[in-house]
Protein backbone atom coordinates (compact mmCIF):
# COMPACT_ATOMS: atom_id res chain seq x y z
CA UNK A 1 -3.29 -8.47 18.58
CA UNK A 2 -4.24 -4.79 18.81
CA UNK A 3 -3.53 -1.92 16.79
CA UNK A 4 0.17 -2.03 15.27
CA UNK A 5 1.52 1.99 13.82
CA UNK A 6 4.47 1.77 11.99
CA UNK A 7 6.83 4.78 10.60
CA UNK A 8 6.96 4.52 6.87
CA UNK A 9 8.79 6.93 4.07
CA UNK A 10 6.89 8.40 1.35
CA UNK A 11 8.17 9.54 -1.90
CA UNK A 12 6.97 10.47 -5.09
CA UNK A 13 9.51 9.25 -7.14
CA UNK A 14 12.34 6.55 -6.11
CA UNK A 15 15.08 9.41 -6.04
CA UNK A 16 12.99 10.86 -3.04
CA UNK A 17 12.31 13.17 -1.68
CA UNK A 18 11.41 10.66 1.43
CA UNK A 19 8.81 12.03 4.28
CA UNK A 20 8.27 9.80 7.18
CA UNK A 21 4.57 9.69 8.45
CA UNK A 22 3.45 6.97 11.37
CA UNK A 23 0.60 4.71 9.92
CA UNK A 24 -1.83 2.17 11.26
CA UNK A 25 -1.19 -1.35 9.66
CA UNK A 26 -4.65 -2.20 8.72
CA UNK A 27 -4.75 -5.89 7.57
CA UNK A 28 -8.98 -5.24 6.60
CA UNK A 29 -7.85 -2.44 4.16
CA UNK A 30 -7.18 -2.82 0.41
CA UNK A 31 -5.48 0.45 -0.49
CA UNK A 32 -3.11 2.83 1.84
CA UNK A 33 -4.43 6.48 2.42
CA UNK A 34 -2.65 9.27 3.42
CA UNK A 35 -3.59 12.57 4.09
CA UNK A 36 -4.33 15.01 1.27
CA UNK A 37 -2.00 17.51 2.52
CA UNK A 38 1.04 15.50 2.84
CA UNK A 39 0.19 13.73 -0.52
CA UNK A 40 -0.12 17.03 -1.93
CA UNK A 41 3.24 18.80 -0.21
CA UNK A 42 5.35 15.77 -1.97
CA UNK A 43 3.49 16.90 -5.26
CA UNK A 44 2.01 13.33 -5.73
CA UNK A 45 -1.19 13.99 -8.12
CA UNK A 46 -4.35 12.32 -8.19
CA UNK A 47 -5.36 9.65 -11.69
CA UNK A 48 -8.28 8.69 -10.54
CA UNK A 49 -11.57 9.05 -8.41
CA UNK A 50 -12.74 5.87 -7.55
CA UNK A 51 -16.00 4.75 -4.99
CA UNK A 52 -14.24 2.45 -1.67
CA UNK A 53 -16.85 0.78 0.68
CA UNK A 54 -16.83 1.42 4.29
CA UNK A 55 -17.40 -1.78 7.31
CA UNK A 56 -20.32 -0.55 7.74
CA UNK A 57 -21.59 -0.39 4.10
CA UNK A 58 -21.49 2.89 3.13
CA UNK A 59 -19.63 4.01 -0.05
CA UNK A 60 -17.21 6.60 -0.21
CA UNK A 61 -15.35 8.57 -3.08
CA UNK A 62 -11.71 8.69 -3.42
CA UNK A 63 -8.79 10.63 -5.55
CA UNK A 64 -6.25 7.49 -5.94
CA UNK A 65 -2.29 8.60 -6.50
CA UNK A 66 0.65 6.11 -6.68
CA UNK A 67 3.12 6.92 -4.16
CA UNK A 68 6.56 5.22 -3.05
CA UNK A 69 6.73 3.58 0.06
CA UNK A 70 10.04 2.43 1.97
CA UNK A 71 9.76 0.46 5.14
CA UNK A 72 11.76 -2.31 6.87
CA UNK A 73 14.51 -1.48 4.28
CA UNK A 74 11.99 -2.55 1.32
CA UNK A 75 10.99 -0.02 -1.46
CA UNK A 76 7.54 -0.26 -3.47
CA UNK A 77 5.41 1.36 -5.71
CA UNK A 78 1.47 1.48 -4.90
CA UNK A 79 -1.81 2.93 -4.93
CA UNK A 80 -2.85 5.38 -2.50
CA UNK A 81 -5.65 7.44 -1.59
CA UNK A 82 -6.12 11.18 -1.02
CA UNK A 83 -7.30 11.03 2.50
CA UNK A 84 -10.12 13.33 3.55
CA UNK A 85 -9.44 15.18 7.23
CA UNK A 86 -11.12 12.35 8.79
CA UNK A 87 -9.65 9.29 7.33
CA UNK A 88 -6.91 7.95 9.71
CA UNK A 89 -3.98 7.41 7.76
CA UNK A 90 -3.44 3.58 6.94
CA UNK A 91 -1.13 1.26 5.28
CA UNK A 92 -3.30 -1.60 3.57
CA UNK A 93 -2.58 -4.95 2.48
CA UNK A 94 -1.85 -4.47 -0.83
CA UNK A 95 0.88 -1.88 0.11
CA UNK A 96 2.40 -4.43 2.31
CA UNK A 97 2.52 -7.05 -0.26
CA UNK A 98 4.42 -5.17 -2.63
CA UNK A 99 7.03 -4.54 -0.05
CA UNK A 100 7.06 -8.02 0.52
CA UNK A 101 6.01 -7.80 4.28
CA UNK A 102 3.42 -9.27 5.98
CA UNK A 103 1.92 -8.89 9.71
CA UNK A 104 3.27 -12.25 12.23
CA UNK A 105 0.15 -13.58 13.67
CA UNK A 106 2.27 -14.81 16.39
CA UNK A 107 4.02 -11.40 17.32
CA UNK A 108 1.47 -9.06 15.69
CA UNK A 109 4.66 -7.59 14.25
CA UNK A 110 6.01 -7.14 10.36
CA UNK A 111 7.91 -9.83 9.12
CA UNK A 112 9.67 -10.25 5.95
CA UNK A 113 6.94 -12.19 3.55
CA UNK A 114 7.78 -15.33 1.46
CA UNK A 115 7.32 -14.14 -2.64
CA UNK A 116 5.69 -16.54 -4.21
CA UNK A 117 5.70 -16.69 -8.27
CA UNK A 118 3.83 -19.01 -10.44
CA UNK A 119 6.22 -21.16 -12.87
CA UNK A 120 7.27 -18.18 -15.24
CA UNK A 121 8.01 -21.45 -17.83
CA UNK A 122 6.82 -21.65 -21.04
CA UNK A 123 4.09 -24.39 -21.28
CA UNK A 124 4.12 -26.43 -24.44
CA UNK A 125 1.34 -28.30 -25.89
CA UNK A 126 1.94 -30.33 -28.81
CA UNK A 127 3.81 -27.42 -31.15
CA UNK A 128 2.17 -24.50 -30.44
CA UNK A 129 3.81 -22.63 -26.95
CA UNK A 130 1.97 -20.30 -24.74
């Protein structure tokens, strides 16, 4: 399929301001980095420093932010991590599910995803209700 880049707007709050930056859609990645710099210029701060494994094994620290992401006219909310200058900046899996895309085996390009929800119905067993 090769490697797909995609031009995505990132904001830190829904009211913008938007910056576009071109990321690789990794499908192998969790969480979305970006770089530090650009993360930083929006004024998107960091909650948390958490460890990340590596393919090859080795375990990394991270700051983690929450930015927002709009691409393929969806919006979403999600984690992403302060990039260090040699991290290539990526959009992750998780990122794509919450803008309900998802990458077409077929065409190797993003597709709109089908949102699945588990029955949101109360269940009832005999008089007590979950």
């Amino acid at each position: 399929m090769g490697r797909m880049f995609v031009d995505v707007e990132i904001a830190p709050a829904l009211e913008g301001p938007w910056e576009p930056l071109t990321v690789l859609v990794d499908t192998g990645a969790d969480d979305s980095i970006l770089p530090r710099p650009f993360l930083k210029k929006l004024g998107i701060k960091p909650f948390a420093r958490e460890p990340f494994e590596l393919a090859n094994g080795e375990v990394i620290r991270r700051d983690v932010g929450a930015a927002f992401l709009r691409l393929k006219g969806q919006i979403g909310l999600t984690r992403v991590l302060f990039g260090a200058a040699r991290d290539a900046p990526i959009l992750g899996v998780i990122a794509l599910e919450e803008l309900a895309l998802e990458v077409d085996p077929k065409s190797g390009q993003l597709r709109k995803a089908r949102r699945l929800l588990v029955s949101a119905r109360r269940l009832t067993i005999g008089a007590e209700a979950f």
